[in-house]
N, C-alpha and C. Protein backbone atom coordinates (compact mmCIF):
# COMPACT_ATOMS: atom_id res chain seq x y z
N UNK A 1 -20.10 111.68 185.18
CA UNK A 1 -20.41 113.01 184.69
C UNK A 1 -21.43 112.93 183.56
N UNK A 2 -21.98 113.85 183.51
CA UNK A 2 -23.22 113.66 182.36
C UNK A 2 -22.49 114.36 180.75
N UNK A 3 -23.11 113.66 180.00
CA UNK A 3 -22.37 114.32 178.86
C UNK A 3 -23.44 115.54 178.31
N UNK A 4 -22.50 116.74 178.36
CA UNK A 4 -22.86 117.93 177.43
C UNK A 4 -23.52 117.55 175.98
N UNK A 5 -25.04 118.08 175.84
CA UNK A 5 -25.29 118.05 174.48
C UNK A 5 -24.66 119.15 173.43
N UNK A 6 -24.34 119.07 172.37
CA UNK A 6 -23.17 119.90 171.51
C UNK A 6 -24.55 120.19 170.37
N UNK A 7 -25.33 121.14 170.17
CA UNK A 7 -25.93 121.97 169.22
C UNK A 7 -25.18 121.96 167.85
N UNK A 8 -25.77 121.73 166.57
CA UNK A 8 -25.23 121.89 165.29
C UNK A 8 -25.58 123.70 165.40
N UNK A 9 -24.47 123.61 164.34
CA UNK A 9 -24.81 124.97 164.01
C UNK A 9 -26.42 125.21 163.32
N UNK A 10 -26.93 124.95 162.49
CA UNK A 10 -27.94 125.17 162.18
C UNK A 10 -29.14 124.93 163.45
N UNK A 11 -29.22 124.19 164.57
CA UNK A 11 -29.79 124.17 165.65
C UNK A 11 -29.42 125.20 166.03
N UNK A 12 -28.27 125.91 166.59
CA UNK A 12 -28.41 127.02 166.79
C UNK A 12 -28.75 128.32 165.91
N UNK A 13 -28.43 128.51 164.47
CA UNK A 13 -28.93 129.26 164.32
C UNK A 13 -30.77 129.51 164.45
N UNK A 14 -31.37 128.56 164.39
CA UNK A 14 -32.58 128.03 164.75
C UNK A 14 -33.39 129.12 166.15
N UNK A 15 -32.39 128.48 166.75
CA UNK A 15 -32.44 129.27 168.55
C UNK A 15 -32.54 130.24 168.67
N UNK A 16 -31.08 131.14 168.11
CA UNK A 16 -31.32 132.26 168.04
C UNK A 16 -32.01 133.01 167.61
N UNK A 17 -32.73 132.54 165.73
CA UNK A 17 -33.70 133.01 165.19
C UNK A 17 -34.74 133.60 166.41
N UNK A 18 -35.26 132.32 167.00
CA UNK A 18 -36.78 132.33 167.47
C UNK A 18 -36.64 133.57 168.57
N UNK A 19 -35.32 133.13 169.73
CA UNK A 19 -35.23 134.31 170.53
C UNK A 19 -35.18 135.88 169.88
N UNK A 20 -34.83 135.84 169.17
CA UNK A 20 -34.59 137.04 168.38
C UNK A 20 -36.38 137.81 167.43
N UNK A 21 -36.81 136.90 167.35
CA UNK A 21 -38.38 136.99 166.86
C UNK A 21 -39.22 137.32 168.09
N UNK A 22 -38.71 136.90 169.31
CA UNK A 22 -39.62 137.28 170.43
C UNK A 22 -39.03 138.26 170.70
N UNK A 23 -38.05 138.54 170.65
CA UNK A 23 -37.29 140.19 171.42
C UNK A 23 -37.11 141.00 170.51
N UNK A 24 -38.63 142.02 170.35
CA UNK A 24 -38.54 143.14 169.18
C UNK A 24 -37.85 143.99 169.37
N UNK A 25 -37.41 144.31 170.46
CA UNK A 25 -36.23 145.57 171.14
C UNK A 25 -35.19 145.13 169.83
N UNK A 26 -34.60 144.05 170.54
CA UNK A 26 -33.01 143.08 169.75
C UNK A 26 -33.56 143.55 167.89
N UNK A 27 -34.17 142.98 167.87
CA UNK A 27 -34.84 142.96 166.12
C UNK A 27 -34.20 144.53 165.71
N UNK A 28 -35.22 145.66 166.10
CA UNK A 28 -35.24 146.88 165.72
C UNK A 28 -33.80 147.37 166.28
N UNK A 29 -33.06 146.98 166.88
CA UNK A 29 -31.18 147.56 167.37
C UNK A 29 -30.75 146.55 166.19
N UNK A 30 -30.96 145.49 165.74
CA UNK A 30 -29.87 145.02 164.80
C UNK A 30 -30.39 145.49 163.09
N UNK A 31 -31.69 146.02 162.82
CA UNK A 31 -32.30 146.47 161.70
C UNK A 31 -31.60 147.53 161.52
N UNK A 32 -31.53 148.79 162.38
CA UNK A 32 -31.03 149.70 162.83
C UNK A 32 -29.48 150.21 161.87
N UNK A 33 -28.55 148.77 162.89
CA UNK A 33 -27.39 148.81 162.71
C UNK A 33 -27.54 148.44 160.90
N UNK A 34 -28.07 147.40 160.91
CA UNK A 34 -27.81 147.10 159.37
C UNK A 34 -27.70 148.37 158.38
N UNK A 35 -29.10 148.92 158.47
CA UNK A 35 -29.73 150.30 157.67
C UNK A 35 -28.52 151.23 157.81
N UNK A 36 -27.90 151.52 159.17
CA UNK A 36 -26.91 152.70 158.94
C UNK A 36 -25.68 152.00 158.58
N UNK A 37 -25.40 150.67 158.21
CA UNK A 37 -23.99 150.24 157.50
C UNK A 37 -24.08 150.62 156.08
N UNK A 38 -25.62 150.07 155.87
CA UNK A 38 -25.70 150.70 153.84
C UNK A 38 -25.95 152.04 153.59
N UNK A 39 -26.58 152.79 154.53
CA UNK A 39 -26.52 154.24 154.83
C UNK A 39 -25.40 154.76 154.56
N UNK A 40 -23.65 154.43 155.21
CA UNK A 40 -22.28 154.94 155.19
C UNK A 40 -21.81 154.43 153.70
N UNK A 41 -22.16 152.72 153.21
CA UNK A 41 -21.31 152.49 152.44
C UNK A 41 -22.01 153.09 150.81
N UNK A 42 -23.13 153.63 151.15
CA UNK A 42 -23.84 154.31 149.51
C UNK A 42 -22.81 155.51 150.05
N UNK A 43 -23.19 156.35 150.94
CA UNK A 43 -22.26 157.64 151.22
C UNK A 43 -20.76 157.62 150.58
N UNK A 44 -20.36 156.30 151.15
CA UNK A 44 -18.82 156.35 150.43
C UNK A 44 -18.67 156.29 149.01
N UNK A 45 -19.51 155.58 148.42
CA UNK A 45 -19.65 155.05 146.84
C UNK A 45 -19.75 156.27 145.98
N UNK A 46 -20.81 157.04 146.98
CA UNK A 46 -21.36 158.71 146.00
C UNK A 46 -19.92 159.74 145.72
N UNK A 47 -19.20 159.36 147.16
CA UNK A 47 -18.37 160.38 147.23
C UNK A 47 -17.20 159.74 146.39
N UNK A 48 -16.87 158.44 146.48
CA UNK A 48 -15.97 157.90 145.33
C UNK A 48 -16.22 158.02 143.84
N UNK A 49 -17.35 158.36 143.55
CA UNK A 49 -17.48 157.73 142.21
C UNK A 49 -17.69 159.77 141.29
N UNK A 50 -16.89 160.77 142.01
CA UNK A 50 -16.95 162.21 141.72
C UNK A 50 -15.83 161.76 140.38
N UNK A 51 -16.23 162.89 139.16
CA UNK A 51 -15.02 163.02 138.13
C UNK A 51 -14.22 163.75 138.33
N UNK A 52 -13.36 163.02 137.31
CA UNK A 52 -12.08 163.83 137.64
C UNK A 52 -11.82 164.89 136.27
């Protein structure tokens, strides 16, 4: 049997980087997601931080 090569993690993050640099679709859906997570969590902060 041939032996499986086993990727370090940093080789893979590597990989994925580059695929991810060629696929601007992927890029702009995970920019996206990011922007509307800090989008909700300022929203929550504004609405937490009302006096009492």
């Amino acid at each position: 049997m041939r032996k499986v090569k086993m990727f370090t993690f940093k080789e893979l993050v590597s990989k994925n980087k580059e695929e991810l640099l060629r696929n601007n679709k992927e890029m702009e859906r995970i920019e996206k997601q990011i922007d509307e997570k800090h989008s909700r969590k300022i929203k929550v902060e504004r609405a937490g931080s009302g006096s009492y």
